[in-house]
N, C-alpha and C. Protein backbone atom coordinates (compact mmCIF):
# COMPACT_ATOMS: atom_id res chain seq x y z
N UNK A 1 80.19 105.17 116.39
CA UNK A 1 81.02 105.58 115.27
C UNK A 1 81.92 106.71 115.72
N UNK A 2 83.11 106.56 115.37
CA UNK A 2 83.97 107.53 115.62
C UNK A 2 84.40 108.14 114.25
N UNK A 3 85.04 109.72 114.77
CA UNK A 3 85.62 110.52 113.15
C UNK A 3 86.70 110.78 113.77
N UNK A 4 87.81 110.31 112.91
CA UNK A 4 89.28 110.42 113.30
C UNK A 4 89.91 111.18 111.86
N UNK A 5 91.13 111.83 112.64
CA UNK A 5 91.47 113.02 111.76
C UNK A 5 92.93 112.58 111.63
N UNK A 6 93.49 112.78 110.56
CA UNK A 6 94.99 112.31 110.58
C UNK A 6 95.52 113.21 109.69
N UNK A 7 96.80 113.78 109.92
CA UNK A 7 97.37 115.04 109.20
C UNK A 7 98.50 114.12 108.40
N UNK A 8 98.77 114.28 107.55
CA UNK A 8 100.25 113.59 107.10
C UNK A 8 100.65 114.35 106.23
N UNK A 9 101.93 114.70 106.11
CA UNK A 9 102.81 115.34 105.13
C UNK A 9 102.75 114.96 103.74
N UNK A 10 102.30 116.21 102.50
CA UNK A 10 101.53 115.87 101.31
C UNK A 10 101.62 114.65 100.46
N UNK A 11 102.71 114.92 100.79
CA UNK A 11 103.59 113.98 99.89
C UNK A 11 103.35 112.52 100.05
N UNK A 12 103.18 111.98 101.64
CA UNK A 12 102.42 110.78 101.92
C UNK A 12 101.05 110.50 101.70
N UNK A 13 100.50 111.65 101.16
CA UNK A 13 98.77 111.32 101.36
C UNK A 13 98.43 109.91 100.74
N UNK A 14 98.77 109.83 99.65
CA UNK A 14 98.30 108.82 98.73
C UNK A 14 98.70 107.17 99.39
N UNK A 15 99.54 107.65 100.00
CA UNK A 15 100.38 106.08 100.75
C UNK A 15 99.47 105.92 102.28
N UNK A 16 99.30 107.05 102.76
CA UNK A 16 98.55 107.20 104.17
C UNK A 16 96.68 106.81 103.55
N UNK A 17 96.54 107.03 103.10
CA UNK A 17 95.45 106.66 102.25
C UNK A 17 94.75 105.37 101.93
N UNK A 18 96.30 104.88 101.24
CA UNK A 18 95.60 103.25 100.52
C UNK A 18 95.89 102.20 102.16
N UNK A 19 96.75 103.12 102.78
CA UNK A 19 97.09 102.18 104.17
C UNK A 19 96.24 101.62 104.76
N UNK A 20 95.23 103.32 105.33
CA UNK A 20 94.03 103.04 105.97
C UNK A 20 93.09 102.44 105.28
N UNK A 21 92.66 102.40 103.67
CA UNK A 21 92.07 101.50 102.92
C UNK A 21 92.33 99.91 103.47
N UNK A 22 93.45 99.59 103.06
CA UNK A 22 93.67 98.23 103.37
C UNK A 22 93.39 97.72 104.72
N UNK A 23 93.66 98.53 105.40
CA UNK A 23 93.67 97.73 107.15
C UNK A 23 92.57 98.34 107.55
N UNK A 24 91.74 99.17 107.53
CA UNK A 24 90.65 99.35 107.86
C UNK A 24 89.25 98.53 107.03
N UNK A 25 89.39 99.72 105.82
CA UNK A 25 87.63 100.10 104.91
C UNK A 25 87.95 98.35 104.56
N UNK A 26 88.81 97.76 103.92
CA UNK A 26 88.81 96.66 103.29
C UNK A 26 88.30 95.68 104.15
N UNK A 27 88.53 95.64 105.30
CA UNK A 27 88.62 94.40 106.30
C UNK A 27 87.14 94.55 106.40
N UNK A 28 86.56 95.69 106.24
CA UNK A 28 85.14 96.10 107.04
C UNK A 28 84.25 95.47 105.50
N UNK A 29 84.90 96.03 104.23
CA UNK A 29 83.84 95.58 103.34
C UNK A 29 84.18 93.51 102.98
N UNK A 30 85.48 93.40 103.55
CA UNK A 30 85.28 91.90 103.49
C UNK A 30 84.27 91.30 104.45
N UNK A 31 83.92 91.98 105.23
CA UNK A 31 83.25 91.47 106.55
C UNK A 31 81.87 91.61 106.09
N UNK A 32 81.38 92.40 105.30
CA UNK A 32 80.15 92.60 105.29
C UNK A 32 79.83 91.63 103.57
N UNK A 33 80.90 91.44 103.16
CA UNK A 33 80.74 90.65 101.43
C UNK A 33 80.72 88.83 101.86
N UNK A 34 81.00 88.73 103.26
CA UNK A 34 80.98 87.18 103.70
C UNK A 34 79.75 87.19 104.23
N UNK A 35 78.88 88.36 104.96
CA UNK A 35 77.70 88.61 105.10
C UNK A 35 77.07 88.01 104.05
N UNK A 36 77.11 88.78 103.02
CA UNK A 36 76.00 88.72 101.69
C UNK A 36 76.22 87.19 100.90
N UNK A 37 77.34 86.87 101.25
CA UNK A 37 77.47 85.65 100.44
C UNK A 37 76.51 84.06 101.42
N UNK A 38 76.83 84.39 102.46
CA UNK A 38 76.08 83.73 103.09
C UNK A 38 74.39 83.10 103.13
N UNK A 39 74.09 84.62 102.48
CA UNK A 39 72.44 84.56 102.74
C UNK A 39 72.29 83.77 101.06
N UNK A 40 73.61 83.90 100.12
CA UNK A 40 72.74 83.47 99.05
C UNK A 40 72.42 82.09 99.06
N UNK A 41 71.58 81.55 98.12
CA UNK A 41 71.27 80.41 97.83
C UNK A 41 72.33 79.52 97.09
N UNK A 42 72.97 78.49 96.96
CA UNK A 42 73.73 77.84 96.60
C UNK A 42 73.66 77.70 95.01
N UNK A 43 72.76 77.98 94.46
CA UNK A 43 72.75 78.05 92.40
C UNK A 43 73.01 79.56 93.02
N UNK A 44 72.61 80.50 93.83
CA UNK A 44 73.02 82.29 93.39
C UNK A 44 74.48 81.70 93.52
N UNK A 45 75.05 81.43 94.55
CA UNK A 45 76.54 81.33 94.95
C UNK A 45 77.62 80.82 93.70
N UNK A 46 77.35 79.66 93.33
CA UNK A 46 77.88 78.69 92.45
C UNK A 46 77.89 79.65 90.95
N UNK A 47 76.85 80.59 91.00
CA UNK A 47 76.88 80.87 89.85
C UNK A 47 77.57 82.62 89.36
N UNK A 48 77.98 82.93 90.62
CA UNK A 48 78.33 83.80 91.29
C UNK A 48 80.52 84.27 91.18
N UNK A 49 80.72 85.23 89.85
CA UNK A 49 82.22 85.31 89.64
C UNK A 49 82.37 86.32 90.37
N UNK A 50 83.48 86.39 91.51
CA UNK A 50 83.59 87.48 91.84
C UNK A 50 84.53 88.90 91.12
N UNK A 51 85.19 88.38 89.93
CA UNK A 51 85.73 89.14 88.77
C UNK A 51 84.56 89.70 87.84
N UNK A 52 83.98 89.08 87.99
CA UNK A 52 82.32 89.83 87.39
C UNK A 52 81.63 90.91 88.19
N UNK A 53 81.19 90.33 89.26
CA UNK A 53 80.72 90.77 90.29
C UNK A 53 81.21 92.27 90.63
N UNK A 54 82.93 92.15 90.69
CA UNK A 54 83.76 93.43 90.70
C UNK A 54 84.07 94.01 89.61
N UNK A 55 83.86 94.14 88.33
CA UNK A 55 85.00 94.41 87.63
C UNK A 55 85.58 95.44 87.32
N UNK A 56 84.57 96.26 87.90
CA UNK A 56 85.05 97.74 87.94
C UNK A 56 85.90 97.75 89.18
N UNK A 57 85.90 97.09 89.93
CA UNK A 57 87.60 97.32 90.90
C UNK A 57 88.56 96.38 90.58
N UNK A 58 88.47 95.64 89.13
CA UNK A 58 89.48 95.06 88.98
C UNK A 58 89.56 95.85 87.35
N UNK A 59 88.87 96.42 86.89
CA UNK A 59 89.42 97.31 86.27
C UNK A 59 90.25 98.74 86.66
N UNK A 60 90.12 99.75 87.67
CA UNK A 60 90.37 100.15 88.20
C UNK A 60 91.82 99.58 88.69
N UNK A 61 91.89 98.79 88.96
CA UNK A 61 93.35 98.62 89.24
C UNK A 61 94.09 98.46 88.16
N UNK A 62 93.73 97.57 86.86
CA UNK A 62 94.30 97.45 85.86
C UNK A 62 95.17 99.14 85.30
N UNK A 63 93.69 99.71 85.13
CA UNK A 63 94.15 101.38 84.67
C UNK A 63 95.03 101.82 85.23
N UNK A 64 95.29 101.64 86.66
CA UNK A 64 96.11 102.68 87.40
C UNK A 64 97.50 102.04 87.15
N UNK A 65 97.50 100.52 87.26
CA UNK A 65 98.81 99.89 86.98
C UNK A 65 98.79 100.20 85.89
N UNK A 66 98.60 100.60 84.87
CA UNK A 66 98.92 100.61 83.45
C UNK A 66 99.42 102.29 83.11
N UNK A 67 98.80 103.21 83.78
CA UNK A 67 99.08 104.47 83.67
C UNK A 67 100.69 104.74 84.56
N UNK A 68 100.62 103.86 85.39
CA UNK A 68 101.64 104.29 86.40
C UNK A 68 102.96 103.48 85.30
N UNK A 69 102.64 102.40 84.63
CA UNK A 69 103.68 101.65 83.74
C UNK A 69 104.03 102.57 82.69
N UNK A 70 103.29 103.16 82.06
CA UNK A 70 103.07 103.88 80.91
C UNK A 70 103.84 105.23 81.24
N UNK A 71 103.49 105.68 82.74
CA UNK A 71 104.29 107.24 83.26
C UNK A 71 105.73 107.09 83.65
N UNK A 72 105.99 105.76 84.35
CA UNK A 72 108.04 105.34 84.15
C UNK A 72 108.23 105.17 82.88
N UNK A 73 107.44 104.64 81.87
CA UNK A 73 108.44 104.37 80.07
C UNK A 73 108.46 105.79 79.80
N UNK A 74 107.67 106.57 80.01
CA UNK A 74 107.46 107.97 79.19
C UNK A 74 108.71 108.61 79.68
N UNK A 75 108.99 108.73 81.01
CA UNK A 75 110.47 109.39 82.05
C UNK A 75 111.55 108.95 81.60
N UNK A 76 111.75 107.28 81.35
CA UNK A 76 112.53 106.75 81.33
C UNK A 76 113.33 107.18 79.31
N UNK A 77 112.05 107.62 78.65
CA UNK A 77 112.94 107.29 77.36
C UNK A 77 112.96 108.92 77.00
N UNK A 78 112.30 109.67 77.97
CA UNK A 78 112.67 111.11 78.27
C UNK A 78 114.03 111.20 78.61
N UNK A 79 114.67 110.57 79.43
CA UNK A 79 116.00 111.19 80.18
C UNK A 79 116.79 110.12 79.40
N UNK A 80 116.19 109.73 78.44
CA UNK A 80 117.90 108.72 77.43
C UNK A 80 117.39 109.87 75.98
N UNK A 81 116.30 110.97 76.03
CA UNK A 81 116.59 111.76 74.82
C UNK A 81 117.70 113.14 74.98
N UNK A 82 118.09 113.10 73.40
CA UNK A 82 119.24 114.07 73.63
C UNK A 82 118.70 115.72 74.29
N UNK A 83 117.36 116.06 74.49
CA UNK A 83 116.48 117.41 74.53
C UNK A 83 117.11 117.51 75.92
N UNK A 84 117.33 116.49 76.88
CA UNK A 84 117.13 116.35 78.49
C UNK A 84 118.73 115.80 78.40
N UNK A 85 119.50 115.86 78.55
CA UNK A 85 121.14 115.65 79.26
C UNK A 85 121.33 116.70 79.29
């Protein structure tokens, strides 16, 4: 196991972040979720949603897309009010 250190300018953290998520942690927990699926039994498998299974990371995404939708309408009907020109 290695510990690797990466500095990035603040402003990228969040982008430097989901990067190494995706191309790293993800690849590693797909690798180990084809593991587990393997060992099950074919009624566990068959019976087996993986929107269930997850739904707290498919909720989790929902929220964040929805907050991040919700934080451009809020800007957007901010800078067409007369308070902000």
């Amino acid at each position: 196991m290695h510990v690797w250190r990466l500095l990035v300018p603040g402003d990228l953290n969040q982008r430097a972040t989901s990067i190494l998520e995706r191309d790293i942690f993800n690849a590693e927990f797909e690798a180990e979720w084809k593991t587990h699926l393997e060992m099950l039994a074919d009624e566990e498998l068959y019976a087996m949603d993986p929107k269930v299974a997850f739904c707290g990371l498919f909720d989790r995404v929902e929220r964040v897309t929805r907050a991040f939708d919700e934080e451009i309408a809020r800007r957007r009907s901010k800078s067409k009010s007369p308070w902000f020109s």
